[in-house]
N, C-alpha and C. Protein backbone atom coordinates (compact mmCIF):
# COMPACT_ATOMS: atom_id res chain seq x y z
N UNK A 1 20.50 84.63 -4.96
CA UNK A 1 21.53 83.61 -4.83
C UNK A 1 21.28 82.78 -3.57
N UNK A 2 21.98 81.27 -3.28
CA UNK A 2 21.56 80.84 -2.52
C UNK A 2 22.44 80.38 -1.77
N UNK A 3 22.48 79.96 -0.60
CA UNK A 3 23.50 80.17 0.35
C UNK A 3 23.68 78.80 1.07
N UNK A 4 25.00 78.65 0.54
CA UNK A 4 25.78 77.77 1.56
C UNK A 4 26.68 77.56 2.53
N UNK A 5 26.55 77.06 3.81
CA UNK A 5 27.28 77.03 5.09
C UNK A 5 27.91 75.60 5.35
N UNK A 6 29.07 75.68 5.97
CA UNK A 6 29.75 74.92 6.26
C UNK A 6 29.96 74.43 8.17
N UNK A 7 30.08 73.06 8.38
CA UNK A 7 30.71 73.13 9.43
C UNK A 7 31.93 73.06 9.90
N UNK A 8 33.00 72.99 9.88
CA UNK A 8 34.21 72.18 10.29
C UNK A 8 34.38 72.07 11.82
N UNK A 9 35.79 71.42 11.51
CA UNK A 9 36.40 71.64 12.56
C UNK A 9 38.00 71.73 12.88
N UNK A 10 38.42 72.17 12.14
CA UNK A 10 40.13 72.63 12.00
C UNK A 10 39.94 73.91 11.43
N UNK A 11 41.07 74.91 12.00
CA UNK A 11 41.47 75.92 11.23
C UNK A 11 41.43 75.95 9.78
N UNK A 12 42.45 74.76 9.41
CA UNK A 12 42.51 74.90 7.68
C UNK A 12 41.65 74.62 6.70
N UNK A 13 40.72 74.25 7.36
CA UNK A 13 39.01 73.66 6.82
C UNK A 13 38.31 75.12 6.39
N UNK A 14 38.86 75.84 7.05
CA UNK A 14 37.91 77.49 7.21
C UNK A 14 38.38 78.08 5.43
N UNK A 15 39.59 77.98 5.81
CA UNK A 15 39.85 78.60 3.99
C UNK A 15 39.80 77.09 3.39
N UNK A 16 40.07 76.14 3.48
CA UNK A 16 40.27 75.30 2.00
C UNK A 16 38.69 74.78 1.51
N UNK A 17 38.16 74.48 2.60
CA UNK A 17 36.88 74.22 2.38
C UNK A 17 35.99 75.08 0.95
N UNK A 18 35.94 76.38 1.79
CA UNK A 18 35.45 77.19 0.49
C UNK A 18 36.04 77.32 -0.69
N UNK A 19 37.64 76.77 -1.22
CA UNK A 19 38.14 76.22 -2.24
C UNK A 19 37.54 75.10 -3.38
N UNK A 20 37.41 74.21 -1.65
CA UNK A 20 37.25 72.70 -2.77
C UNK A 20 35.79 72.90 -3.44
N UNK A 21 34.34 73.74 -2.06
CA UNK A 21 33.53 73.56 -2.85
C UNK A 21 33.33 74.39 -3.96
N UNK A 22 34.09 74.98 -4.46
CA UNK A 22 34.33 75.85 -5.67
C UNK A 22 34.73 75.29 -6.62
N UNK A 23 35.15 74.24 -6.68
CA UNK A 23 35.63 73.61 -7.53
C UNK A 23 34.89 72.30 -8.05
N UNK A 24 34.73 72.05 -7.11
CA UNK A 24 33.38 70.96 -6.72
C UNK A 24 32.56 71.38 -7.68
N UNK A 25 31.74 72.80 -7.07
CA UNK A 25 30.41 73.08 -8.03
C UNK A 25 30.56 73.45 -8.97
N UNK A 26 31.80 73.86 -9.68
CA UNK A 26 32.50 74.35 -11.00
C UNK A 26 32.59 73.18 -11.67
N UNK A 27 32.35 72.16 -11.75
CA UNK A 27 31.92 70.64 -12.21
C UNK A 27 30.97 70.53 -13.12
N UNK A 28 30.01 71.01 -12.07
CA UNK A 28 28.25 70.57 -12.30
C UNK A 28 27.93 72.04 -12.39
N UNK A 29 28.70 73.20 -12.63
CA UNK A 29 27.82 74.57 -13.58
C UNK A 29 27.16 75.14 -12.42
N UNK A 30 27.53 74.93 -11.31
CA UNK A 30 26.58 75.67 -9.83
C UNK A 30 27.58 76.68 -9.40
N UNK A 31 28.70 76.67 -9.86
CA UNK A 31 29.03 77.83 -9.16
C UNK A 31 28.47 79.40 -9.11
N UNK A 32 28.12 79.34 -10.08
CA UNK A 32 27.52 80.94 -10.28
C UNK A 32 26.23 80.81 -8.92
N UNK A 33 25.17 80.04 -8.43
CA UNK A 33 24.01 79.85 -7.73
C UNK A 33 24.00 80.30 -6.79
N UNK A 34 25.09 80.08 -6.40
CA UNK A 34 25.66 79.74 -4.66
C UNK A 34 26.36 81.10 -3.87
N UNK A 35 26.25 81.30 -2.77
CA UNK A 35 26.96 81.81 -1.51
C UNK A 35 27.55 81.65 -0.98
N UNK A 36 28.97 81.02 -1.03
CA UNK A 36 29.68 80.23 0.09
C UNK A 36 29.94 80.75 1.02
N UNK A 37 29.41 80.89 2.47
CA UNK A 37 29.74 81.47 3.06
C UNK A 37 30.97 81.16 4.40
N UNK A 38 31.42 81.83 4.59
CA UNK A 38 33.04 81.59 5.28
C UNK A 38 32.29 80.20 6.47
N UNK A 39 33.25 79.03 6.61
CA UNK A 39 32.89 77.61 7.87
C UNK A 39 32.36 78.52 9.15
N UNK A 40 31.81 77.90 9.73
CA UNK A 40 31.80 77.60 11.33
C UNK A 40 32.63 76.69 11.86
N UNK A 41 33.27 77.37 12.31
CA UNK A 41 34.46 76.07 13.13
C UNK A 41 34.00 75.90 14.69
N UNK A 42 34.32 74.79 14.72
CA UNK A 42 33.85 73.98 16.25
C UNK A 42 35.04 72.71 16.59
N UNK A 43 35.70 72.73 17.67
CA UNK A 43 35.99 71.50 17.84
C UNK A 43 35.43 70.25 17.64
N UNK A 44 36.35 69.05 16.92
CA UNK A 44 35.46 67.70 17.14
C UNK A 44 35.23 67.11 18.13
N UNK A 45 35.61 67.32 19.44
CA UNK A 45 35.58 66.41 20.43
C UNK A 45 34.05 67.31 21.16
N UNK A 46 33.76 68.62 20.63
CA UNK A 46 32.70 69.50 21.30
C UNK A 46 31.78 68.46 20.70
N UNK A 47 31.53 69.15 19.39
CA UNK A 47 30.68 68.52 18.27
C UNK A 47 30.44 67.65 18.80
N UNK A 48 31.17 66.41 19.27
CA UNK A 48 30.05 65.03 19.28
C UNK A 48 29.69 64.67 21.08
N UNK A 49 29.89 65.81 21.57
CA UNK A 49 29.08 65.85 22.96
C UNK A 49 27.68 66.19 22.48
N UNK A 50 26.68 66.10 23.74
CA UNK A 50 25.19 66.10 23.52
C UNK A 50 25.51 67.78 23.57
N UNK A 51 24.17 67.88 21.98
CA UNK A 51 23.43 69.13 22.22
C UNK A 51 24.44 70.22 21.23
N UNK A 52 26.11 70.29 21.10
CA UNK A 52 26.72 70.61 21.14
C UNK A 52 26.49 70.77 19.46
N UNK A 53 26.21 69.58 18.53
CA UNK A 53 25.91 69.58 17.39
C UNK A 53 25.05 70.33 17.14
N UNK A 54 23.95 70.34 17.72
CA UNK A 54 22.58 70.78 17.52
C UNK A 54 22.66 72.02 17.67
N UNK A 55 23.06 72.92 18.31
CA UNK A 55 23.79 74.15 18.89
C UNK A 55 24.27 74.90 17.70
N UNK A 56 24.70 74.24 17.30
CA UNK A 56 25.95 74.80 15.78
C UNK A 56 25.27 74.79 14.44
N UNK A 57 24.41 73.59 14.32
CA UNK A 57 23.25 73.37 13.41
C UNK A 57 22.62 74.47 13.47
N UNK A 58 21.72 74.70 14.50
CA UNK A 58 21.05 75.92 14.49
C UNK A 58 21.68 77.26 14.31
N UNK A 59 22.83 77.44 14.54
CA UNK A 59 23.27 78.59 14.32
C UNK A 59 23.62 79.06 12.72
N UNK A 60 23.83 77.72 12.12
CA UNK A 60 24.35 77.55 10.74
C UNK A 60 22.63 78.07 9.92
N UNK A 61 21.63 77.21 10.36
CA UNK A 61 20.67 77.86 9.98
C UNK A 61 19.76 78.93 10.11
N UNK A 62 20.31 79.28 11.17
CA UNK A 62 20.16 81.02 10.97
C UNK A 62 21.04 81.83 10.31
N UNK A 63 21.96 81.72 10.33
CA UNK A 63 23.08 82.07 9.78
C UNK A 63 22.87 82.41 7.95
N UNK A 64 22.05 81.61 7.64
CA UNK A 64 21.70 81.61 6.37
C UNK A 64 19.85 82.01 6.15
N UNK A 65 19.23 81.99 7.46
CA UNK A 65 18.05 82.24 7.49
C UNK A 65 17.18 81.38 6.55
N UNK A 66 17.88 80.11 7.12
CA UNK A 66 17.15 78.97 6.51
C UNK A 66 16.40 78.56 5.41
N UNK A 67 17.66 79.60 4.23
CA UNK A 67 17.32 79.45 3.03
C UNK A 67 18.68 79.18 2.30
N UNK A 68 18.71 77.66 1.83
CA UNK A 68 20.18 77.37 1.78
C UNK A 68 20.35 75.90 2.26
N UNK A 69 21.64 75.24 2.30
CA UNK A 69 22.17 74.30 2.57
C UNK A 69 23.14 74.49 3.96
N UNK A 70 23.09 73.55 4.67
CA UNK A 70 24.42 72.92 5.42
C UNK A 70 25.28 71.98 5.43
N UNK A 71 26.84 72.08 5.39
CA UNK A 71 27.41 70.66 5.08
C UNK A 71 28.30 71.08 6.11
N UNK A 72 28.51 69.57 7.34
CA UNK A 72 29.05 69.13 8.01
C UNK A 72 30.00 68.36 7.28
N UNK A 73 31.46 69.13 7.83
CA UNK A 73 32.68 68.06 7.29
C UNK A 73 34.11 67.63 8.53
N UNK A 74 33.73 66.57 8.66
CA UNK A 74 34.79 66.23 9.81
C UNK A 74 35.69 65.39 9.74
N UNK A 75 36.48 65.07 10.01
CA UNK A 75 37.63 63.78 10.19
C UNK A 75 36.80 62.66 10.92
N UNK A 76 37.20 61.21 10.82
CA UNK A 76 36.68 60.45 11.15
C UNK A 76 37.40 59.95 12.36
N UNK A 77 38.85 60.01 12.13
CA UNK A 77 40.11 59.62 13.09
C UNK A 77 39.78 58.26 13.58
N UNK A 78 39.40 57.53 12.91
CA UNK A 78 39.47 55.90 13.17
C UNK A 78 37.86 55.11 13.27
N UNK A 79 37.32 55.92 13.67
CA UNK A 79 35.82 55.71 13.87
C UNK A 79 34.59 55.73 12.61
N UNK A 80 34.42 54.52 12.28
CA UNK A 80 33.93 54.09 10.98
C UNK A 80 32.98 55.06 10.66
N UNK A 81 33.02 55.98 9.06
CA UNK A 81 32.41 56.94 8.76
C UNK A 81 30.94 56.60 8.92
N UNK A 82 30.47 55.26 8.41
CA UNK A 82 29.07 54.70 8.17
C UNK A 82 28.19 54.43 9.28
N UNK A 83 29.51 54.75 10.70
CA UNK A 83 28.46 55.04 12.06
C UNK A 83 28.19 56.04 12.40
N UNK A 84 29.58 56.49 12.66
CA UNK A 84 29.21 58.19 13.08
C UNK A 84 28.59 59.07 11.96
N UNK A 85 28.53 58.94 10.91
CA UNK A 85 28.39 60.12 9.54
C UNK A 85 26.68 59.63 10.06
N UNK A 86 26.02 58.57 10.02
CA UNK A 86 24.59 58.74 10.12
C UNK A 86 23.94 59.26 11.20
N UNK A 87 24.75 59.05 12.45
CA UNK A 87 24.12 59.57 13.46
C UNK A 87 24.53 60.77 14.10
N UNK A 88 25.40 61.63 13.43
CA UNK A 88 25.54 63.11 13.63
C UNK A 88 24.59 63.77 12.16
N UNK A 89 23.82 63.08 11.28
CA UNK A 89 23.12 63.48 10.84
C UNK A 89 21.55 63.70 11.25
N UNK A 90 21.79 62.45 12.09
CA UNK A 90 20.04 62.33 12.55
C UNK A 90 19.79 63.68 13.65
N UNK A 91 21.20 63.48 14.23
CA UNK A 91 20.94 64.94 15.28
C UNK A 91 21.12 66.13 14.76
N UNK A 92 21.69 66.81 13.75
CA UNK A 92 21.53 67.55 12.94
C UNK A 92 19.81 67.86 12.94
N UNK A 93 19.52 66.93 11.86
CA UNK A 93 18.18 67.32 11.04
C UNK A 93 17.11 67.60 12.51
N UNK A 94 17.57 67.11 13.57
CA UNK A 94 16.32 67.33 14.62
C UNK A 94 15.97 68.42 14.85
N UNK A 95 17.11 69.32 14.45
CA UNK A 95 17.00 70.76 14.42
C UNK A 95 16.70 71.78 13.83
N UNK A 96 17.27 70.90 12.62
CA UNK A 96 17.02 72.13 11.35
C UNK A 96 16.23 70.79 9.92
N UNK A 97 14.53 70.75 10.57
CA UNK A 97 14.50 69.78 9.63
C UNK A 97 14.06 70.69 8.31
N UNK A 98 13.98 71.47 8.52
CA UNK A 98 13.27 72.15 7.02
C UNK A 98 14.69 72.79 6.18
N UNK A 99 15.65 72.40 6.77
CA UNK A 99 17.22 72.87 5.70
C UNK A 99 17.91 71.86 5.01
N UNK A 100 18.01 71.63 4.14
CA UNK A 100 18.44 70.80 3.39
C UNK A 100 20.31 70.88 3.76
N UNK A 101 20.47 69.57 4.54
CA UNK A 101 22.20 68.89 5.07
C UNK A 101 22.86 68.28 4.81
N UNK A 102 23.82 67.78 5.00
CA UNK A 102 24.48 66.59 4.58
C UNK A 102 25.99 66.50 5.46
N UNK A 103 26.31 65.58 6.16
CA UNK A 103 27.51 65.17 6.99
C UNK A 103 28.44 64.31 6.26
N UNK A 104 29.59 64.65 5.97
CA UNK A 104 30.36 63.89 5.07
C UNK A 104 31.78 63.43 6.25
N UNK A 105 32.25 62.40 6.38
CA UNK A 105 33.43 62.75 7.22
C UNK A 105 34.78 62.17 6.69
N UNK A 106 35.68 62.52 6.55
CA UNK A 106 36.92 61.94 5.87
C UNK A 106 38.04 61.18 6.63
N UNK A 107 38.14 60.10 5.90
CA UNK A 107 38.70 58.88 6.86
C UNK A 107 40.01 58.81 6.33
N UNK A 108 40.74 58.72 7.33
CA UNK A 108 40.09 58.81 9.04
C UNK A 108 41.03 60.44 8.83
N UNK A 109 41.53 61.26 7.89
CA UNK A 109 41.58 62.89 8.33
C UNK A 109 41.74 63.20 6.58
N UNK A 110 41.15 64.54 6.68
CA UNK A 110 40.87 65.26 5.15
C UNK A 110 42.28 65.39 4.54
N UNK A 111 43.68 65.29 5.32
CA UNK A 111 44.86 65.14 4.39
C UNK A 111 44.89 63.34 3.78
N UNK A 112 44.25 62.74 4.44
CA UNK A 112 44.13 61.27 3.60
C UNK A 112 43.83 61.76 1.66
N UNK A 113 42.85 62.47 1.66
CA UNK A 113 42.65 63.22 0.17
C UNK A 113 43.71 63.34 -0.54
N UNK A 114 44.74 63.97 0.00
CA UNK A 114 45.64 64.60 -0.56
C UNK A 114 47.30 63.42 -1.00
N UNK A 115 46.41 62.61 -0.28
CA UNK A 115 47.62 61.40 -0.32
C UNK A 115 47.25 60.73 -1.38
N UNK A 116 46.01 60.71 -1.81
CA UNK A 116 45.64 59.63 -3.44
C UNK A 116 45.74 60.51 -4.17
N UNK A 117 46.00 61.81 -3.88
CA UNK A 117 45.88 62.59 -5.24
C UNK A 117 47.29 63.26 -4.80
N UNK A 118 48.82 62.61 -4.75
CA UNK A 118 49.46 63.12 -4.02
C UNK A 118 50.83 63.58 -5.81
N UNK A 119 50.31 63.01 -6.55
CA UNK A 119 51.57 63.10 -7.28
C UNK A 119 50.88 64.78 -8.36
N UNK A 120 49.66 64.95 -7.78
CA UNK A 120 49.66 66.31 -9.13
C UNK A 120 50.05 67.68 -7.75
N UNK A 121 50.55 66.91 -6.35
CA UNK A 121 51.08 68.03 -5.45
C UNK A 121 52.65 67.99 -5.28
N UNK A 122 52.93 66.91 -5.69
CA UNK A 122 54.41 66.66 -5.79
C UNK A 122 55.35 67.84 -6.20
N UNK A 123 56.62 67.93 -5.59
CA UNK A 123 57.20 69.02 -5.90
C UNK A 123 57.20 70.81 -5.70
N UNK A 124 55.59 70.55 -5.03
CA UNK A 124 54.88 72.09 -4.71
C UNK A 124 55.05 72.40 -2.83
N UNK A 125 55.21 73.18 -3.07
CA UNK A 125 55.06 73.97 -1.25
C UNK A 125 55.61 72.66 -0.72
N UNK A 126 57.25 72.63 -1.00
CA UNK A 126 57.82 72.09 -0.06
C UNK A 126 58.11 70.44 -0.18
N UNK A 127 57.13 69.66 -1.00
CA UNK A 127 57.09 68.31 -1.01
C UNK A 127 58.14 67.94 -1.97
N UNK A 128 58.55 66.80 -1.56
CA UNK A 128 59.61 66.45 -2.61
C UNK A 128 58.84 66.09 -4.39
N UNK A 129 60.10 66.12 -5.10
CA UNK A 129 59.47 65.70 -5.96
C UNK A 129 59.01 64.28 -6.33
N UNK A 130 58.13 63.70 -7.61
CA UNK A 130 58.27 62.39 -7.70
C UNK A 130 57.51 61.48 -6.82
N UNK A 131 56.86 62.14 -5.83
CA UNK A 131 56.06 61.02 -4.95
C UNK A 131 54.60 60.43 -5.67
N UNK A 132 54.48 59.37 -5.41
CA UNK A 132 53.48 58.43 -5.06
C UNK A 132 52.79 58.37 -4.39
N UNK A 133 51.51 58.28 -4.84
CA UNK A 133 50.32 57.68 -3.66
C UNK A 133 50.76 56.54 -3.18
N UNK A 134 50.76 56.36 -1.73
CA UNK A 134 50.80 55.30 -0.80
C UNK A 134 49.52 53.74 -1.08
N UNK A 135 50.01 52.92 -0.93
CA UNK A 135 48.51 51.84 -0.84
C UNK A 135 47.50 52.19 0.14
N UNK A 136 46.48 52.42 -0.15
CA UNK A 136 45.51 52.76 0.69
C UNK A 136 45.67 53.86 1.56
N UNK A 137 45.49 55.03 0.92
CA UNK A 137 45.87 56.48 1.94
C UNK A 137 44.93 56.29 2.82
N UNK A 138 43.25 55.88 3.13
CA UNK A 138 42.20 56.07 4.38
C UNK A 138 43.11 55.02 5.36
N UNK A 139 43.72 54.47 5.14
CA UNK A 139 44.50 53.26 6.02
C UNK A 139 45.52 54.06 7.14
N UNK A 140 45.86 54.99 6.44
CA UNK A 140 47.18 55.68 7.27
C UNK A 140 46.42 56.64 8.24
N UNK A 141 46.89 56.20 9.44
CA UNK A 141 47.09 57.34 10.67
C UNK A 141 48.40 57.99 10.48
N UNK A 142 47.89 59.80 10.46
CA UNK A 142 48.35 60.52 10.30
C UNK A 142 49.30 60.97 9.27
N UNK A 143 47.85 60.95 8.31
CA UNK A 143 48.38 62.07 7.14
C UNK A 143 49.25 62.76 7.09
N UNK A 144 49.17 64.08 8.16
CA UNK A 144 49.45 64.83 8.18
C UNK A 144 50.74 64.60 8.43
N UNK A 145 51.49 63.74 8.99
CA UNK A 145 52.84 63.44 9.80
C UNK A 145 53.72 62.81 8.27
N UNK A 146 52.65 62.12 7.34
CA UNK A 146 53.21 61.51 6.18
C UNK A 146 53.80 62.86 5.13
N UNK A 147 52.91 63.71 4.98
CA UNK A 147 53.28 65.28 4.17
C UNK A 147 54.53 65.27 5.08
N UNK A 148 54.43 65.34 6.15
CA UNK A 148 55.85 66.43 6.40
C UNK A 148 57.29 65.31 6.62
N UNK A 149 57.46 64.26 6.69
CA UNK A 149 58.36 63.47 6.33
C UNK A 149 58.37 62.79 4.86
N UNK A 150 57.64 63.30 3.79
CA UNK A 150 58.13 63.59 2.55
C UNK A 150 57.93 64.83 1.99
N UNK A 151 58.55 65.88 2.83
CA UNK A 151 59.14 67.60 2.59
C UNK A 151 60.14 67.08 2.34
N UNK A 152 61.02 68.44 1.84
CA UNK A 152 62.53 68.51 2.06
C UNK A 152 63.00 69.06 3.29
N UNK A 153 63.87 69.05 3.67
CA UNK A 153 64.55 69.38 4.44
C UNK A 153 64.42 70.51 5.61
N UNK A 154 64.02 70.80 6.84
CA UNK A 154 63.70 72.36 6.98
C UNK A 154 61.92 73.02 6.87
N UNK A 155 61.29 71.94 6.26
CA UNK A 155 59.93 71.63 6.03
C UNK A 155 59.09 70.86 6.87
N UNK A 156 57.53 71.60 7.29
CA UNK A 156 57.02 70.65 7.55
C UNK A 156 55.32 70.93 7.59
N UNK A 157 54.64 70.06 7.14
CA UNK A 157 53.22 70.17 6.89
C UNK A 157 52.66 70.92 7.73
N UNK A 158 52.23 71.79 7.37
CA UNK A 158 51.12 73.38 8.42
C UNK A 158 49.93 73.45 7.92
N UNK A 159 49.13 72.91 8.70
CA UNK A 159 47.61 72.73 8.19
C UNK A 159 46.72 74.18 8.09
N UNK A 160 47.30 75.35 8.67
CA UNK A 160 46.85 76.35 8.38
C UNK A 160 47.05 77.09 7.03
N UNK A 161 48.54 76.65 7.04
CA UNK A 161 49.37 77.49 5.20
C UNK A 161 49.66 76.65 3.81
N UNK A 162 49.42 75.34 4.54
CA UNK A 162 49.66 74.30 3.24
C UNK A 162 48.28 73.54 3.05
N UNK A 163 47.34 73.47 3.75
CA UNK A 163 45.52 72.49 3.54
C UNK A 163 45.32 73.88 2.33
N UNK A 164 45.26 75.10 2.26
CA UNK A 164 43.84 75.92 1.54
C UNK A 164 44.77 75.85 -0.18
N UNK A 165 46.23 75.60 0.32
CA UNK A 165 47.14 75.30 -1.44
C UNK A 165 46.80 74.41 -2.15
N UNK A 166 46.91 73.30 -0.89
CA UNK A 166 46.74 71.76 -1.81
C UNK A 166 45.30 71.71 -2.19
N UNK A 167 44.43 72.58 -1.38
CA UNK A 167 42.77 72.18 -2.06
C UNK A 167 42.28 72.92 -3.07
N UNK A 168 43.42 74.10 -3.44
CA UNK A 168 43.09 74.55 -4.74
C UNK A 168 43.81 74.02 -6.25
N UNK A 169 44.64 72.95 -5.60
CA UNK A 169 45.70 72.25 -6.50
C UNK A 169 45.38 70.60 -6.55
N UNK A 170 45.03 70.30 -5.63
CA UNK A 170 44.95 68.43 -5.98
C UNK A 170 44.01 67.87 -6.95
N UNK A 171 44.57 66.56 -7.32
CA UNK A 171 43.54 66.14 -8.78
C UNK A 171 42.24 65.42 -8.11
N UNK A 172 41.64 66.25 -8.44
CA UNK A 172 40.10 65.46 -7.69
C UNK A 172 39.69 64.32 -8.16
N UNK A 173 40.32 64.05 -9.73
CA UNK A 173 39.98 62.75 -10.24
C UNK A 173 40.74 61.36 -9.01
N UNK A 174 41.80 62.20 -8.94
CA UNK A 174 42.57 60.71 -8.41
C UNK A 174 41.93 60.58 -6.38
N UNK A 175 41.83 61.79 -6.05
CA UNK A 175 41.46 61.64 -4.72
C UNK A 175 39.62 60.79 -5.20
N UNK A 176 38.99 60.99 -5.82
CA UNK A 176 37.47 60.09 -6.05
C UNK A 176 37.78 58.96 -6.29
N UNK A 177 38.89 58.17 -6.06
CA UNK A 177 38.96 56.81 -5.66
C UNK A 177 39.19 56.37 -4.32
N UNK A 178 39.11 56.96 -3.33
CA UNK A 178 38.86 57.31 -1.86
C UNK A 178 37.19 57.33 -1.77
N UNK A 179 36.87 56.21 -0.88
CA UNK A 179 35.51 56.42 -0.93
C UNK A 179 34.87 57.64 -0.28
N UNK A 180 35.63 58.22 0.70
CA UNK A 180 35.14 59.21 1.72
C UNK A 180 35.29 60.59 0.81
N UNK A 181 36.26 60.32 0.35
CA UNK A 181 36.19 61.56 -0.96
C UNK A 181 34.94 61.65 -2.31
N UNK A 182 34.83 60.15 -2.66
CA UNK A 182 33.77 59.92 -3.78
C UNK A 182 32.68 60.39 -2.99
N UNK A 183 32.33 60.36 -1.97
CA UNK A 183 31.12 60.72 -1.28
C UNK A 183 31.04 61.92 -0.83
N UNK A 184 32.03 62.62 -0.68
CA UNK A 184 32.10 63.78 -0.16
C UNK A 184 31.58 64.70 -1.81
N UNK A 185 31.61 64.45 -2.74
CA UNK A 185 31.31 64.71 -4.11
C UNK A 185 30.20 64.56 -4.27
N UNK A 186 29.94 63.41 -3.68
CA UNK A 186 28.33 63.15 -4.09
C UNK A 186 27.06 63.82 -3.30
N UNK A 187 27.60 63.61 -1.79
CA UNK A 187 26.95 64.80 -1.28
C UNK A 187 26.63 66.48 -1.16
N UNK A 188 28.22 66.66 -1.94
CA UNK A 188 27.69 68.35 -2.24
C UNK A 188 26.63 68.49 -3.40
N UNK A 189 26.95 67.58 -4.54
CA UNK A 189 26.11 67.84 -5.75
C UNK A 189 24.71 67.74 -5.17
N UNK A 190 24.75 66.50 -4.46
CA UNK A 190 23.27 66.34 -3.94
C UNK A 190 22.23 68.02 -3.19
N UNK A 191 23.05 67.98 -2.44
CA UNK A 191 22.86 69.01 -1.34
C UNK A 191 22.72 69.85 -2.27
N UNK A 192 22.98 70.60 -3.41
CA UNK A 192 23.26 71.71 -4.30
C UNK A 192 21.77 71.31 -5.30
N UNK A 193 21.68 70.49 -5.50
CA UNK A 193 20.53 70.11 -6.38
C UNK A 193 19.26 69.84 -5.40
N UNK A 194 19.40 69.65 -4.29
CA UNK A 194 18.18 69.57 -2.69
C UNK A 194 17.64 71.00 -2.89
N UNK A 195 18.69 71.92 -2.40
CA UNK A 195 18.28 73.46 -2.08
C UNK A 195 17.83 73.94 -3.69
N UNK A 196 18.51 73.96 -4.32
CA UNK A 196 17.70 74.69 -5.55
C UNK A 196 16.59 74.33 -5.67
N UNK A 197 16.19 72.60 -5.43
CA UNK A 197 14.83 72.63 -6.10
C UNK A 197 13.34 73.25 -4.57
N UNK A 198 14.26 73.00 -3.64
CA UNK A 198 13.61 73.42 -2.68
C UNK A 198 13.22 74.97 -2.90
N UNK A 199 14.20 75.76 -2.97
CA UNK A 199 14.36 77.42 -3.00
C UNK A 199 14.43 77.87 -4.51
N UNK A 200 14.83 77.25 -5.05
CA UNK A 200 14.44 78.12 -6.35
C UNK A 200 13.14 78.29 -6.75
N UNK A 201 13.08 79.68 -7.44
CA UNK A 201 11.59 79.77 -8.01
C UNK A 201 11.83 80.24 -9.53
């Protein structure tokens, strides 16, 4: 079997992560292939100091003994994915060029997801019922503040107990009209179809 590692950088990334890509590769018939093995969590503000990436990279590929994939997944928090996503990749691969990677980052935070795909969470863990996706969920600063002022009452968005629910529950169709999400799709398949043809025999 072949083994995949994660990076994050939030608590709730650690369990939901290994959710979504389960579901993800349950798509495209890969789930059976694979290893998911539990994130590496790192702060983002570490992460994009010097060296600090590279550090974690390498550990990820030992970690798997550099047989396998890595996927870096971060929040973007305002900072255009199409700058930073390429150049925390280039420093990545300096490290681990013989592992097949991929840096995806979600704009501008991974509850933006959950806001285009917000009506198949409606009514669950707390949210009112009946809601709507907002116009342009990557637009909104702070997701997360939007979940918990449409709770009920007494409620409020916990990225440790409510991110690993909603990522085994949201409609992935409707969040893949989010580009950072459509891509975040496209890069696992990729990455999943990299390492097999690399490592499989």
């Amino acid at each position: 079997m072949l083994n995949l590692v994660s990076i994050v950088e939030g608590h709730g990334e650690i369990e939901s992560l290994p959710i979504l890509l389960r579901r993800v590769l349950a798509e495209h018939a890969s789930i059976d292939s694979f290893n998911i093995i539990k994130p590496i969590r790192q702060a983002r503000d570490k992460l994009l100091k010097a060296e600090e990436m590279e550090r974690v990279v390498e550990l990820a590929a030992r970690k798997i003994e550099r047989k396998g994939g890595i996927l870096v997944v971060l929040d973007s928090e305002g900072t255009p994915p199409c700058e930073l996503g390429p150049a925390l990749l280039r420093r990545a691969a300096r490290v681990a060029p013989d592992v097949p990677l991929r840096v995806v980052l979600a704009h501008k935070e991974w509850e933006c997801w959950y806001l285009a795909a917000i009506s198949s969470l409606s009514g669950r863990r707390g949210l009112q019922a009946n809601l709507a996706a907002p116009d342009d969920p990557e637009s909104i600063r702070g997701a997360k503040e939007w979940l918990s002022r449409h709770m009920e009452r007494g409620r409020c968005y916990s990225e440790p107990v409510d991110q690993p629910k909603f990522a085994a529950r949201f409609d992935l169709e409707a969040a893949r009209a989010l580009p950072s999400f459509s891509k975040f799709c496209r890069d696992v398949r990729g990455l999943v179809e990299q390492v097999r043809l690399r490592f499989s025999s």
